[in-house]
C-alpha atoms as a PDB file:
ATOM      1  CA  UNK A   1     -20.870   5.502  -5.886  1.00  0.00           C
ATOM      2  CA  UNK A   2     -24.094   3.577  -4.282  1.00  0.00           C
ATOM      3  CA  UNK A   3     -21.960   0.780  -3.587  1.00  0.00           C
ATOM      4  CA  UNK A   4     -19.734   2.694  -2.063  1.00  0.00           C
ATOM      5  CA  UNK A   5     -22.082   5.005  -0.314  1.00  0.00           C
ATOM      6  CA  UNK A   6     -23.773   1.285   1.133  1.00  0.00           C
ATOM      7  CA  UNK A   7     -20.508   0.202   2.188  1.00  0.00           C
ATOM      8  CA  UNK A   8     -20.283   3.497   4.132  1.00  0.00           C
ATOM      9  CA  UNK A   9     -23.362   3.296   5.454  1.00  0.00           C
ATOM     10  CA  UNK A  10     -22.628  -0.396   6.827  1.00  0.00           C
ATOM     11  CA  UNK A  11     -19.459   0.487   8.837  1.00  0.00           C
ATOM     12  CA  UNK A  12     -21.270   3.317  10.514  1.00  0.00           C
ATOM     13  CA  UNK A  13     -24.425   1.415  11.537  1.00  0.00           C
ATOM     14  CA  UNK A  14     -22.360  -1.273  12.810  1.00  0.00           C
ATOM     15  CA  UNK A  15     -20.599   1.362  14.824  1.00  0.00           C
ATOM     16  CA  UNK A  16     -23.462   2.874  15.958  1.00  0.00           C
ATOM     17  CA  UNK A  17     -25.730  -0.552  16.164  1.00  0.00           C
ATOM     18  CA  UNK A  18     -28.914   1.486  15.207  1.00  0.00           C
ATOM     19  CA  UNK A  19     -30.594   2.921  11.612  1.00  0.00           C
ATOM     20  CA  UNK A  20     -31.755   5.673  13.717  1.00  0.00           C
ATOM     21  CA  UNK A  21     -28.519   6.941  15.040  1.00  0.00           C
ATOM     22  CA  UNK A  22     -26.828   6.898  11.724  1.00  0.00           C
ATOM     23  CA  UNK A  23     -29.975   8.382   9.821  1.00  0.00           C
ATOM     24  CA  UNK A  24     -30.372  11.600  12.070  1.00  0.00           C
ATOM     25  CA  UNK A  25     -26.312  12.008  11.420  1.00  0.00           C
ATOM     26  CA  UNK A  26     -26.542  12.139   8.087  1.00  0.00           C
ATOM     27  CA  UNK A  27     -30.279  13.862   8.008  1.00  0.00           C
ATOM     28  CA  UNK A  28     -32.233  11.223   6.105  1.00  0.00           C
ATOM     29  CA  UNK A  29     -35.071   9.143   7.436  1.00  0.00           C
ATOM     30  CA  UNK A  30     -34.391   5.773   8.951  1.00  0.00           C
ATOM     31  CA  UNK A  31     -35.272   3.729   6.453  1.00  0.00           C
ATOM     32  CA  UNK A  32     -33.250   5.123   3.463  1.00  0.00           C
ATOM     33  CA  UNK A  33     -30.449   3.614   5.885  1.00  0.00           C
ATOM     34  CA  UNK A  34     -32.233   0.590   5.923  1.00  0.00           C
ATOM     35  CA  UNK A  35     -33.107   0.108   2.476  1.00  0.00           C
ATOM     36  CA  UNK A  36     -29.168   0.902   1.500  1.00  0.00           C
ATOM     37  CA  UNK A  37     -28.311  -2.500   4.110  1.00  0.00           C
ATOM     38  CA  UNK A  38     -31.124  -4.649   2.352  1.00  0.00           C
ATOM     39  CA  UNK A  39     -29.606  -3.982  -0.705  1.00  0.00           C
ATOM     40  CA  UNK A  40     -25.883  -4.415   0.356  1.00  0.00           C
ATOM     41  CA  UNK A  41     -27.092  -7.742   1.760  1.00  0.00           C
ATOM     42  CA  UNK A  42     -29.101  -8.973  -1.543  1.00  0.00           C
ATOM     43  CA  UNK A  43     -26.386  -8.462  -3.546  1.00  0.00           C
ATOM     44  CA  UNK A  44     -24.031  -9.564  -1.134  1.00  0.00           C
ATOM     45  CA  UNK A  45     -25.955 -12.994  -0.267  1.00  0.00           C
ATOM     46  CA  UNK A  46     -25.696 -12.719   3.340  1.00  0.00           C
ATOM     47  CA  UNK A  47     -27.219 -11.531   6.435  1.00  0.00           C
ATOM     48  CA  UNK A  48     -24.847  -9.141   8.069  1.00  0.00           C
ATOM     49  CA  UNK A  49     -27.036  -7.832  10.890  1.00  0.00           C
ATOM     50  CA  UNK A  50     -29.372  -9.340  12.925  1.00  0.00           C
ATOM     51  CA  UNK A  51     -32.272  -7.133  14.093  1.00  0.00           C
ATOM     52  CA  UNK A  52     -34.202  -6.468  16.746  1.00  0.00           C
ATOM     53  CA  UNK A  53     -36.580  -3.674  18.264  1.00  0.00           C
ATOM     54  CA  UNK A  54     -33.895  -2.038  20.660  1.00  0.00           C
ATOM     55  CA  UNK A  55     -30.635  -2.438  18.868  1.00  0.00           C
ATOM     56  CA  UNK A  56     -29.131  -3.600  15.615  1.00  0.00           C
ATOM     57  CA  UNK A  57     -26.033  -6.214  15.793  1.00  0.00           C
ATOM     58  CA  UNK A  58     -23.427  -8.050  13.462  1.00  0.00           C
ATOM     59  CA  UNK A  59     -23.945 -11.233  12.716  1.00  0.00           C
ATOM     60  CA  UNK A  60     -20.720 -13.412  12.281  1.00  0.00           C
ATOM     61  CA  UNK A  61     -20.325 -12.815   8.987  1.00  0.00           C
ATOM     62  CA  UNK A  62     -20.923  -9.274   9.074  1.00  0.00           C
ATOM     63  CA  UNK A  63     -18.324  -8.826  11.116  1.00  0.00           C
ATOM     64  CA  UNK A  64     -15.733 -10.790   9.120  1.00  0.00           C
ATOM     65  CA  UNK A  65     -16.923  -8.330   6.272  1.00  0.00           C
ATOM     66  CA  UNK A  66     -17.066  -5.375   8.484  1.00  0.00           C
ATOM     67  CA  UNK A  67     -13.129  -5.909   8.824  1.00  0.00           C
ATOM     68  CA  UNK A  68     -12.386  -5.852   5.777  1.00  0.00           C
ATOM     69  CA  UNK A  69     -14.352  -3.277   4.655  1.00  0.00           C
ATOM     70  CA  UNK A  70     -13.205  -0.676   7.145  1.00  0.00           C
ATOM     71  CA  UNK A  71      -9.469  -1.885   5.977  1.00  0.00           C
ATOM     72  CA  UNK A  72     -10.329  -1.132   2.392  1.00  0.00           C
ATOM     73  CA  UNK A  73     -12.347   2.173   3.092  1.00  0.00           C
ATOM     74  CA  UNK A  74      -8.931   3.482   5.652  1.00  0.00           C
ATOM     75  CA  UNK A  75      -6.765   2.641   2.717  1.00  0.00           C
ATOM     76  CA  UNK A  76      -8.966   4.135   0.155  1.00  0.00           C
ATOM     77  CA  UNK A  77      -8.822   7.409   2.445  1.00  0.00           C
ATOM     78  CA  UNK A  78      -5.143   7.130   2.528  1.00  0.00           C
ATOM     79  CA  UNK A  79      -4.503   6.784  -1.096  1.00  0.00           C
ATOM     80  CA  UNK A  80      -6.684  10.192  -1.420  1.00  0.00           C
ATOM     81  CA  UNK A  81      -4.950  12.028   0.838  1.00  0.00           C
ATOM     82  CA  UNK A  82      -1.969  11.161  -0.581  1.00  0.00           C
ATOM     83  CA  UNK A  83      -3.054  12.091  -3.967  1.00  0.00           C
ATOM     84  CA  UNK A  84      -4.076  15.292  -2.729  1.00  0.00           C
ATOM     85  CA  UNK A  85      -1.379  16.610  -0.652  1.00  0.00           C
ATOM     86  CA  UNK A  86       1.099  15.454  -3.347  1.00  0.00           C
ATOM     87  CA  UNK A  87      -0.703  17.363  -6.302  1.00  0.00           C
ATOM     88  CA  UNK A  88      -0.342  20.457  -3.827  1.00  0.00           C
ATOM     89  CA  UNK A  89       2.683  19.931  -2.577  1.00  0.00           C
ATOM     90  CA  UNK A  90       5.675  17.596  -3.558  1.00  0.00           C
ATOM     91  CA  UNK A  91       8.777  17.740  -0.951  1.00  0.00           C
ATOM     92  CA  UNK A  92      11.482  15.852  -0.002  1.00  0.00           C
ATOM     93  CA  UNK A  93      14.087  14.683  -1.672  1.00  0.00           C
ATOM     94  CA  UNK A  94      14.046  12.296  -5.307  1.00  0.00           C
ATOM     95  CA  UNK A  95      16.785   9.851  -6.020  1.00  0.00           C
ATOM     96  CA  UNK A  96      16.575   8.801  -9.357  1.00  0.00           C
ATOM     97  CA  UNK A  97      19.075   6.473 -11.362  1.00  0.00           C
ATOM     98  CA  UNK A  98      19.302   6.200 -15.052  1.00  0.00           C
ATOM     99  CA  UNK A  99      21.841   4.835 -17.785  1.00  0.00           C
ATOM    100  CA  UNK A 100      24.832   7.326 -18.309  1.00  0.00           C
ATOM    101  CA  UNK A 101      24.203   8.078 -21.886  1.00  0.00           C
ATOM    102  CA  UNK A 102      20.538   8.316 -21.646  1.00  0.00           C
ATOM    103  CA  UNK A 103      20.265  10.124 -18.626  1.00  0.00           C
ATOM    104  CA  UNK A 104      22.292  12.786 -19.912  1.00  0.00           C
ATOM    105  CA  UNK A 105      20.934  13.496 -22.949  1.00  0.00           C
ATOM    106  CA  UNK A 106      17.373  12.899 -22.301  1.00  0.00           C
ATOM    107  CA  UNK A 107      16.917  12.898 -18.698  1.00  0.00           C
ATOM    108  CA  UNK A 108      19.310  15.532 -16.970  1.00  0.00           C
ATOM    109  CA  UNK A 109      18.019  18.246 -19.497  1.00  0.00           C
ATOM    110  CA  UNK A 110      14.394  17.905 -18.230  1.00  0.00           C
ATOM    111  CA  UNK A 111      15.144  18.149 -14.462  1.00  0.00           C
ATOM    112  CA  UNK A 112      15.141  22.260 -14.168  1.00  0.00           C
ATOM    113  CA  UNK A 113      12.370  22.845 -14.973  1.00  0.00           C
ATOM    114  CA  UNK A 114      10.697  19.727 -13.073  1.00  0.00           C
ATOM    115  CA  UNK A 115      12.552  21.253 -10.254  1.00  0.00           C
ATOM    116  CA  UNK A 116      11.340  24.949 -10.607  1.00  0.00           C
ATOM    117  CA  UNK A 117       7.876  23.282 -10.811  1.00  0.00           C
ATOM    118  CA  UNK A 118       8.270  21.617  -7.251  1.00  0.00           C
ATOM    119  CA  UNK A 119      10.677  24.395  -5.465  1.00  0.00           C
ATOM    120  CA  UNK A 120      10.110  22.011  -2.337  1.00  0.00           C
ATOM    121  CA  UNK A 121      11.599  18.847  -3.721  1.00  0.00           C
ATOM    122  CA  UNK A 122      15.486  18.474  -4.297  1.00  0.00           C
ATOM    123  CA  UNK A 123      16.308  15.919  -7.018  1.00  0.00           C
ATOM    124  CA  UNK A 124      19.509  13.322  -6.887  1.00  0.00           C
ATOM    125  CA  UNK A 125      20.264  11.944 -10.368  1.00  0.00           C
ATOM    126  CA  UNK A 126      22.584   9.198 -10.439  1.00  0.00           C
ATOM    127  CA  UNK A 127      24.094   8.200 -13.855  1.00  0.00           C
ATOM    128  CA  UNK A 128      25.220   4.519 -13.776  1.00  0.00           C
ATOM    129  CA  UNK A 129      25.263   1.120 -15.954  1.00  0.00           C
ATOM    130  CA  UNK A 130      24.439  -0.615 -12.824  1.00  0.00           C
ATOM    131  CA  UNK A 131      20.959  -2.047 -12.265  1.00  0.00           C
ATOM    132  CA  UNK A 132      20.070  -0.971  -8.521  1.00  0.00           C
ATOM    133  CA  UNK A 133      18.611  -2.944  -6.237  1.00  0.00           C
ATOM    134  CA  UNK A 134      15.375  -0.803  -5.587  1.00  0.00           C
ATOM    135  CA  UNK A 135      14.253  -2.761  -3.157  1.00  0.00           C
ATOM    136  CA  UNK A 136      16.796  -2.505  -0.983  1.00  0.00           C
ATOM    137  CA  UNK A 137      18.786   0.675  -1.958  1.00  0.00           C
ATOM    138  CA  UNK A 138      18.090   4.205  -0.971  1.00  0.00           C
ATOM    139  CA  UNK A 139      16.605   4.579  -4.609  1.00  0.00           C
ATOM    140  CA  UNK A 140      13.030   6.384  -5.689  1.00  0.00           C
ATOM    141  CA  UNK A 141      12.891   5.361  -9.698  1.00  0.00           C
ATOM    142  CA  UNK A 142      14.799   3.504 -11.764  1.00  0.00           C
ATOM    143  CA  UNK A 143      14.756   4.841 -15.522  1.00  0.00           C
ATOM    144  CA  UNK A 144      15.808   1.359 -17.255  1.00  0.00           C
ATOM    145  CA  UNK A 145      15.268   0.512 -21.623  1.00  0.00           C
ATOM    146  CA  UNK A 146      14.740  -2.980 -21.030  1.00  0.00           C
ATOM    147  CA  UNK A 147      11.874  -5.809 -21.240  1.00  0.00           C
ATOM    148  CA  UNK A 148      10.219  -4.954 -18.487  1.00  0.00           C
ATOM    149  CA  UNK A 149       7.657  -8.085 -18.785  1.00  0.00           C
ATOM    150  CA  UNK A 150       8.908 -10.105 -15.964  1.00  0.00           C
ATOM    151  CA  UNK A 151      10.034  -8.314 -13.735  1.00  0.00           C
ATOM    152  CA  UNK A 152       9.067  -8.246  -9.665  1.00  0.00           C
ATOM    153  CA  UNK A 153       8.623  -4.210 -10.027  1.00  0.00           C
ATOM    154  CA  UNK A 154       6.282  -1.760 -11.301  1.00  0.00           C
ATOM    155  CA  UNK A 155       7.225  -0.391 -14.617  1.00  0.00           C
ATOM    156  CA  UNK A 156       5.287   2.922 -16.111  1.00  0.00           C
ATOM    157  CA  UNK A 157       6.096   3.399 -19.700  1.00  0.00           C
ATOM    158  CA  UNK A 158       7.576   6.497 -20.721  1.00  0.00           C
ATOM    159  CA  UNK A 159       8.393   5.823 -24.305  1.00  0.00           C
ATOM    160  CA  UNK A 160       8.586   3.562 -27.407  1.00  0.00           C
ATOM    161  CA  UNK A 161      12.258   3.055 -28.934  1.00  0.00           C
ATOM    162  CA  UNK A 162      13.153   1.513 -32.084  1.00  0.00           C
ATOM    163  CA  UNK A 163      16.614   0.839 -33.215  1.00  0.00           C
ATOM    164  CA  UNK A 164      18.144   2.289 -36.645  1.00  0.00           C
ATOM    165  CA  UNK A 165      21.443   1.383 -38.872  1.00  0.00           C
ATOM    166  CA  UNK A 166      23.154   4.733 -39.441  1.00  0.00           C
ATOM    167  CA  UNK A 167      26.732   5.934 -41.044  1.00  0.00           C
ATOM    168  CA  UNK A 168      28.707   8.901 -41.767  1.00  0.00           C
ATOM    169  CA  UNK A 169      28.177  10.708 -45.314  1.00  0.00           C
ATOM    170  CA  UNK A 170      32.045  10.365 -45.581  1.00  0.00           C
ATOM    171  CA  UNK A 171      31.047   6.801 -45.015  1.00  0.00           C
ATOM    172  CA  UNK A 172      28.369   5.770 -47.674  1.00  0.00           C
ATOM    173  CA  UNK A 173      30.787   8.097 -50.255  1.00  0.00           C
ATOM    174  CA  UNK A 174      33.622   5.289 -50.071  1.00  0.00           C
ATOM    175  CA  UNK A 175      31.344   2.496 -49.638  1.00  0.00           C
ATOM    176  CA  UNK A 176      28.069   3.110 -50.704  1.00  0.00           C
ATOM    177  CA  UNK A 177      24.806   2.339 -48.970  1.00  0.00           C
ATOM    178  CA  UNK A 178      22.974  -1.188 -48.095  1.00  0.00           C
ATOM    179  CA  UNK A 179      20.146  -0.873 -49.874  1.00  0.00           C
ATOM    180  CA  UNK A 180      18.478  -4.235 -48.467  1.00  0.00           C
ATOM    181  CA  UNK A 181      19.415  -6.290 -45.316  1.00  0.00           C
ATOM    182  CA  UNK A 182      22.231  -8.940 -47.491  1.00  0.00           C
ATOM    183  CA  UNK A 183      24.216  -6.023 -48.022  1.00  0.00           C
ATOM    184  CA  UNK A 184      25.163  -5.780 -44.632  1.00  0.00           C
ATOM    185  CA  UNK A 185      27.640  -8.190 -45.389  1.00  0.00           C
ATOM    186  CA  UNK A 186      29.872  -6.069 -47.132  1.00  0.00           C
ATOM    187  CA  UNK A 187      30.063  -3.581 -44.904  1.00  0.00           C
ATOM    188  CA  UNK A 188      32.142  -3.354 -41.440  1.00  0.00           C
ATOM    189  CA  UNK A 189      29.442  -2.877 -38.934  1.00  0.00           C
ATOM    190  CA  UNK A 190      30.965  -1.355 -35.405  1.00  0.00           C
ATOM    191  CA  UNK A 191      29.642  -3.615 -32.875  1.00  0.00           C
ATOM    192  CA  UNK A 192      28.789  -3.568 -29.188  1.00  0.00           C
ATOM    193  CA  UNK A 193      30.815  -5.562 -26.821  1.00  0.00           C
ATOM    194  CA  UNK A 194      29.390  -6.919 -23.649  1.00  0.00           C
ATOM    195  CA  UNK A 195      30.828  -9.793 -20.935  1.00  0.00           C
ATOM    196  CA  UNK A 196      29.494 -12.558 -23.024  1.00  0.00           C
ATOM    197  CA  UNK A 197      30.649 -11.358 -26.083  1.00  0.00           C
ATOM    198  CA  UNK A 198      29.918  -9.500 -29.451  1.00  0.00           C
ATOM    199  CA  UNK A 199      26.317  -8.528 -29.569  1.00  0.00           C
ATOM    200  CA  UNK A 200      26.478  -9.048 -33.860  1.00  0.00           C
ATOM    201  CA  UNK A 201      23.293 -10.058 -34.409  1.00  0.00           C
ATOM    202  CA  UNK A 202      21.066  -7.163 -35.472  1.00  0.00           C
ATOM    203  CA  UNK A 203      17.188  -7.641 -35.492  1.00  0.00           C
ATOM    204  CA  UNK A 204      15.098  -6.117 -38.167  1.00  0.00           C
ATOM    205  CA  UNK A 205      11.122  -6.844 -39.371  1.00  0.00           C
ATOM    206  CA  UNK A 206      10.641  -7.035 -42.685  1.00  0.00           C
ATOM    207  CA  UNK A 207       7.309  -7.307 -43.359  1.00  0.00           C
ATOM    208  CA  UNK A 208       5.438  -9.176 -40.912  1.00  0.00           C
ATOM    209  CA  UNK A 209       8.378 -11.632 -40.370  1.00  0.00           C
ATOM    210  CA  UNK A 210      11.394 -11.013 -37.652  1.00  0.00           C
ATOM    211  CA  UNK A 211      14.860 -10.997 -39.414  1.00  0.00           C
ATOM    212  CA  UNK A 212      18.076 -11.042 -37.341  1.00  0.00           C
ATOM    213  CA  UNK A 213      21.270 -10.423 -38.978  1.00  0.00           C
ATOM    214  CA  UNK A 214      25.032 -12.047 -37.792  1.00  0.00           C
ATOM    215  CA  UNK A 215      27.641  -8.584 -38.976  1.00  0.00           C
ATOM    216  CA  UNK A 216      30.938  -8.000 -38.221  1.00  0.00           C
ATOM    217  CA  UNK A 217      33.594  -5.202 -38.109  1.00  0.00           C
ATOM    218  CA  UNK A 218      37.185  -4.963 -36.710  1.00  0.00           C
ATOM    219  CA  UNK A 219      36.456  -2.483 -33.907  1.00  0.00           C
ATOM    220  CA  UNK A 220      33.805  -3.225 -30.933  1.00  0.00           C
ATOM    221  CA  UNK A 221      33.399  -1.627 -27.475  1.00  0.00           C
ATOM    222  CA  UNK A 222      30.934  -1.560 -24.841  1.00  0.00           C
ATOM    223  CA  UNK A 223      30.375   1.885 -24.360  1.00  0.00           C
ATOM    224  CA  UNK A 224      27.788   3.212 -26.509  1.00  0.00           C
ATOM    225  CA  UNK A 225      28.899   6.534 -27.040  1.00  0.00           C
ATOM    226  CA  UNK A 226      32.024   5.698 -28.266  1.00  0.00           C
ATOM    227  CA  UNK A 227      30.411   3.661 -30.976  1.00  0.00           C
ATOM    228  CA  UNK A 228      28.302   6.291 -32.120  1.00  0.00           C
ATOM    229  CA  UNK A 229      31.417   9.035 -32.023  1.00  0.00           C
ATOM    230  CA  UNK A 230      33.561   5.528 -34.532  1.00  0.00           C
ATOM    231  CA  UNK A 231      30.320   6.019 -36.901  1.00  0.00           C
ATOM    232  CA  UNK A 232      30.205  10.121 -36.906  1.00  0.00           C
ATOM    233  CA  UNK A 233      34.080   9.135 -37.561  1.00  0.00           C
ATOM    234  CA  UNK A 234      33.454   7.134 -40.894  1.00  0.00           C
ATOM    235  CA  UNK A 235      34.486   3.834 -39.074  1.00  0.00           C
ATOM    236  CA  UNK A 236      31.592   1.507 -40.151  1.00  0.00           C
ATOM    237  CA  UNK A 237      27.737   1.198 -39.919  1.00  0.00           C
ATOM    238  CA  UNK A 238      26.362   1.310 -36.437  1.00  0.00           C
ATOM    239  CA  UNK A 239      23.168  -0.334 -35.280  1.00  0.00           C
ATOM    240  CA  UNK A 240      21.741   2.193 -32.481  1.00  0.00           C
ATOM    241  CA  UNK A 241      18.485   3.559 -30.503  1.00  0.00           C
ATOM    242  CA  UNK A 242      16.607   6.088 -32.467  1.00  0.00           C
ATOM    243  CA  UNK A 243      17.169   8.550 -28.855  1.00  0.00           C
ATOM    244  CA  UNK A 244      20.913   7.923 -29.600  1.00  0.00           C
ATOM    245  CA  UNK A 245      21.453   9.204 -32.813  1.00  0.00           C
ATOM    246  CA  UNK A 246      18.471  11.367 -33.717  1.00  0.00           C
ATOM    247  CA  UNK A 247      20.059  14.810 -33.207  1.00  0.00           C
ATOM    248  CA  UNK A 248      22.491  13.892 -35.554  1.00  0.00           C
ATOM    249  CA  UNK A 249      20.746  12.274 -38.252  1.00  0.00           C
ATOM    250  CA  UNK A 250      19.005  15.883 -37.882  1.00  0.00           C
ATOM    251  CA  UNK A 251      21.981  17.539 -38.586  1.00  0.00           C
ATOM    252  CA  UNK A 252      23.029  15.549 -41.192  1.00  0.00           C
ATOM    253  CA  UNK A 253      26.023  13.708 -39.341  1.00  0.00           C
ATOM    254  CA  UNK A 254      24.421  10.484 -39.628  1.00  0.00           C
ATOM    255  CA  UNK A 255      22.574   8.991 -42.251  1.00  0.00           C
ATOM    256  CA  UNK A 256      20.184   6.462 -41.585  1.00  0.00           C
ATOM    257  CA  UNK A 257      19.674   3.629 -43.891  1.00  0.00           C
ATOM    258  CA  UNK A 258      17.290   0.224 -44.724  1.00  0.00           C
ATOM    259  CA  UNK A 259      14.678   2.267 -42.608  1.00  0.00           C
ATOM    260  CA  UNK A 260      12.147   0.074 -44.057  1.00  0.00           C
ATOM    261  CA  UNK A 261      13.332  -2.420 -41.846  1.00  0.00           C
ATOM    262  CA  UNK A 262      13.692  -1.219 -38.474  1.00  0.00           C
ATOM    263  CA  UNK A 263      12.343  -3.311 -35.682  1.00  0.00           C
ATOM    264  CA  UNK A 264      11.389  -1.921 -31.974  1.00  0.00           C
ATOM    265  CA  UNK A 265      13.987  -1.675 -29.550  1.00  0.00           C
ATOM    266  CA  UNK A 266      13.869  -2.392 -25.877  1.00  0.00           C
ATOM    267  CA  UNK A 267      11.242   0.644 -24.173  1.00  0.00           C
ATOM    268  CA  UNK A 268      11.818   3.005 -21.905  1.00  0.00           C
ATOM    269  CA  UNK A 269      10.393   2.963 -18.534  1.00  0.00           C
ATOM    270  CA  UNK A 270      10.496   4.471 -15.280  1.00  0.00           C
ATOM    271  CA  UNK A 271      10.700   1.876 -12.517  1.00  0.00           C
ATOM    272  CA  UNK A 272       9.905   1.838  -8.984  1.00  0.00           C
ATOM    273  CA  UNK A 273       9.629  -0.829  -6.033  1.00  0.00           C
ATOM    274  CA  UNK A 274       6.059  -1.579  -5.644  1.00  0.00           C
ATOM    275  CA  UNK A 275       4.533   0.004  -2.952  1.00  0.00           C
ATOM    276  CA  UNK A 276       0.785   0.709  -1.182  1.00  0.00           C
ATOM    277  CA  UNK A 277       0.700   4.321  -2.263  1.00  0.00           C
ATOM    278  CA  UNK A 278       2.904   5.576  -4.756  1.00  0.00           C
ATOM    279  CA  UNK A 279       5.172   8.961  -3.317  1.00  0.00           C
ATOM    280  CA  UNK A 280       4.135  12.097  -4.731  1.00  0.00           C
ATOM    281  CA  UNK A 281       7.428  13.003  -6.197  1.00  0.00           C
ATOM    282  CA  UNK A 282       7.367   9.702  -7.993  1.00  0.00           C
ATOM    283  CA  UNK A 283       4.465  10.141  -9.365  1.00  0.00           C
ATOM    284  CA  UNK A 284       4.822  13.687 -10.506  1.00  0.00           C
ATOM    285  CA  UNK A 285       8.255  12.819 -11.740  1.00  0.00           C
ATOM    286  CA  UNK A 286       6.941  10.160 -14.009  1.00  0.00           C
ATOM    287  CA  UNK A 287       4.292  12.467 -15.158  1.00  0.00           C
ATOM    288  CA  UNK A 288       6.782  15.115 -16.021  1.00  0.00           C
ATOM    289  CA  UNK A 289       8.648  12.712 -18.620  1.00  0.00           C
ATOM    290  CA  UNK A 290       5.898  11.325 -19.831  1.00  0.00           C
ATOM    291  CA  UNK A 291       4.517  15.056 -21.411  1.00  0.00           C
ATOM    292  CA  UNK A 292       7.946  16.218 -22.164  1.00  0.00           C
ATOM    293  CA  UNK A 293       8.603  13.431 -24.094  1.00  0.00           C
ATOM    294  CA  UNK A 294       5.590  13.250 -25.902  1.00  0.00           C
ATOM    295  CA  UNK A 295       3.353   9.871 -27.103  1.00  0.00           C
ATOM    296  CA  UNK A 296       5.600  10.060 -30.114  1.00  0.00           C
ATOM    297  CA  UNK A 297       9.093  10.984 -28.597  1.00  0.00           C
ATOM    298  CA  UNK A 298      10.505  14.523 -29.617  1.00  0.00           C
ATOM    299  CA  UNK A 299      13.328  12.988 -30.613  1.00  0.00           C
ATOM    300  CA  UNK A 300      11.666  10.636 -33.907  1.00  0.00           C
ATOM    301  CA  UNK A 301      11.608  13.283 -36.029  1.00  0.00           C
ATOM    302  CA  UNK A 302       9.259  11.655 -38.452  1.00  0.00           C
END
C-alpha cells in the first residue's frame, strides 16, 4: 500500500507541479509529500522531477513513467469498479455452451438457482459437441473437459475427472469380473467411435507407471450416452468419466471394477476469451460451479 500510496502521490504532484498544492489537499505537511517522491525515486533509480523554488516539473523520464503509471492506476480503478458493481449487481444476458451430455446432467440442473440468485441476468445454455469459436462468436464461457494446457484462452478449473471401467451386474454374472488390467482381454469392451477411428486404447496408472490398454468389442458409437445405456444393457465393459456414470454406480446399475487402477481423465473447465476485465456474470457464473460442485465433486462418492 506505500508503494501504491507513492505512486498516487506522484501523478498528483505532477498534476499539480507543487508539494504544497498536493499536501494541503490531502491535509499533511509538505514534506511527507516530499519524502514519499524521494523514496519513489531511490527505489526507482531515477530523478523524475526536477525542482526548483517556484514550481516542481517532470523530468523526461518522469514523464515517460508518469504515462504509464496513470495507465496502470485508470485500469486498476476500472477493474474495481467492475468488481464492485458486479458483486452488487449482475445483468445482462449469459451465453454459455457446454457438451450435450455434461451440460445436462451437471450443468443445466445448477442454473435455477444461479438464476434466482441474479434475478437481473437471463442465462442462454447451449448444448453442443461443437467447440465454439469464443473469440469470434456471440459466446460468454465455454464449459469444455479437455487439456486445457495450450490453449490461446483462459481456462478456470472447475473440477478434477478421472475415468472408471464399469458393467452391468447382469454383466459380471455371465462373465465374471477383470480382476487386474490382462483380463481385459477377455472381455468385449464397448468402445467410443470418433472420425479417426476406435478410441480402444484405455489408460490406467498402476502404481507410479502409466499403462494404456488396446480392447475391443463388436459394438462402438460416438455418442456417449448411448454407450453407457449398451453397458446398463449388459453389452460389455465400458471405460467412462466418473460424472458419467456415478449416479448409477450409486444405485447399483453399474459396477465399477480394477478401481485400483484408474488414471485422471481430461478436467473440467470453464473457458472464456481473454479479456481486460473479466464480466461480472462470468465471473459469478464460474464461482457458482465451482461451490456447487465442490473441491471433491458431489458426484465421486468416495
Amino acid at each position: 500500500m506505500d508503494r501504491m500510496k507513492a505512486l498516487v502521490t506522484f501523478v498528483e504532484v505532477a498534476k499539480a507541479e507543487s508539494l504544497s498544492a498536493v499536501a494541503r489537499e490531502e491535509g499533511v505537511t509538505p514534506a511527507m509529500v516530499g519524502r514519499r517522491i524521494d523514496q519513489l525515486e531511490e527505489q526507482l533509480g531515477v530523478k523524475l522531477f526536477k525542482r526548483s523554488t517556484r514550481k516542481i516539473t517532470l523530468t523526461p523520464e518522469g514523464a515517460a513513467f508518469e504515462e504509464d503509471v496513470r495507465r496502470v492506476l485508470s485500469d486498476l480503478k476500472a477493474a474495481e469498479n467492475s468488481l464492485t458493481l458486479g458483486a452488487r449487481n449482475a445483468s445482462g444476458r449469459l451465453i454459455v455452451t457446454a457438451p450435450t451430455a455434461f451440460g445436462r446432467r451437471h450443468v443445466a440442473p445448477h442454473i435455477p438457482s444461479f438464476v434466482a440468485a441474479n434475478p437481473n441476468l437471463d442465462v442462454t445454455l447451449n448444448l453442443s459437441e461443437r467447440i465454439v469459436d469464443l473469440k469470434n462468436e456471440h459466446v460468454d464461457l465455454a464449459i469444455r473437459i479437455a487439456d486445457m494446457k495450450n490453449v490461446d484462452l483462459v481456462a478456470t478449473k472447475l473440477a478434477r475427472n478421472h475415468r472408471v471401467v464399469v458393467g452391468s451386474p447382469d454383466y459380471f454374472k455371465r462373465n465374471g469380473k477383470p480382476a487386474a488390467l490382462s483380463d481385459l482381454h477377455k472381455h468385449r469392451c464397448i468402445v467410443t467411435s470418433t472420425e479417426e477411428g476406435l478410441s480402444d486404447a484405455w489408460s490406467f496408472r498402476d502404481g507410479n507407471r502409466n499403462v494404456v490398454i488396446k480392447v475391443s468389442g463388436q459394438i462402438h458409437c460416438n455418442d456417449g450416452e448411448v454407450l453407457t445405456r449398451w453397458a446398463l444393457a449388459g453389452q460389455g465393459l465400458a471405460w467412462r468419466s466418473s460424472w458419467e456414470v456415478a449416479e448409477e454406480i450409486e444405485k447399483g446399475r453399474l459396477v465399477e471394477v480394477l478401481s485400483k487402477y484408474s488414471a485422471p481423465g481430461n478436467d473440467i473447465y470453464a473457458v472464456f476469451a481473454g479479456r481486460k476485465h473479466q464480466p461480472a456474470k462470468v465471473r459469478l457464473f464460474i464461482e457458482h460451479l465451482k461451490a456447487v460442485y465442490g473441491e471433491k465433486p458431489y458426484w465421486e462418492k468416495k
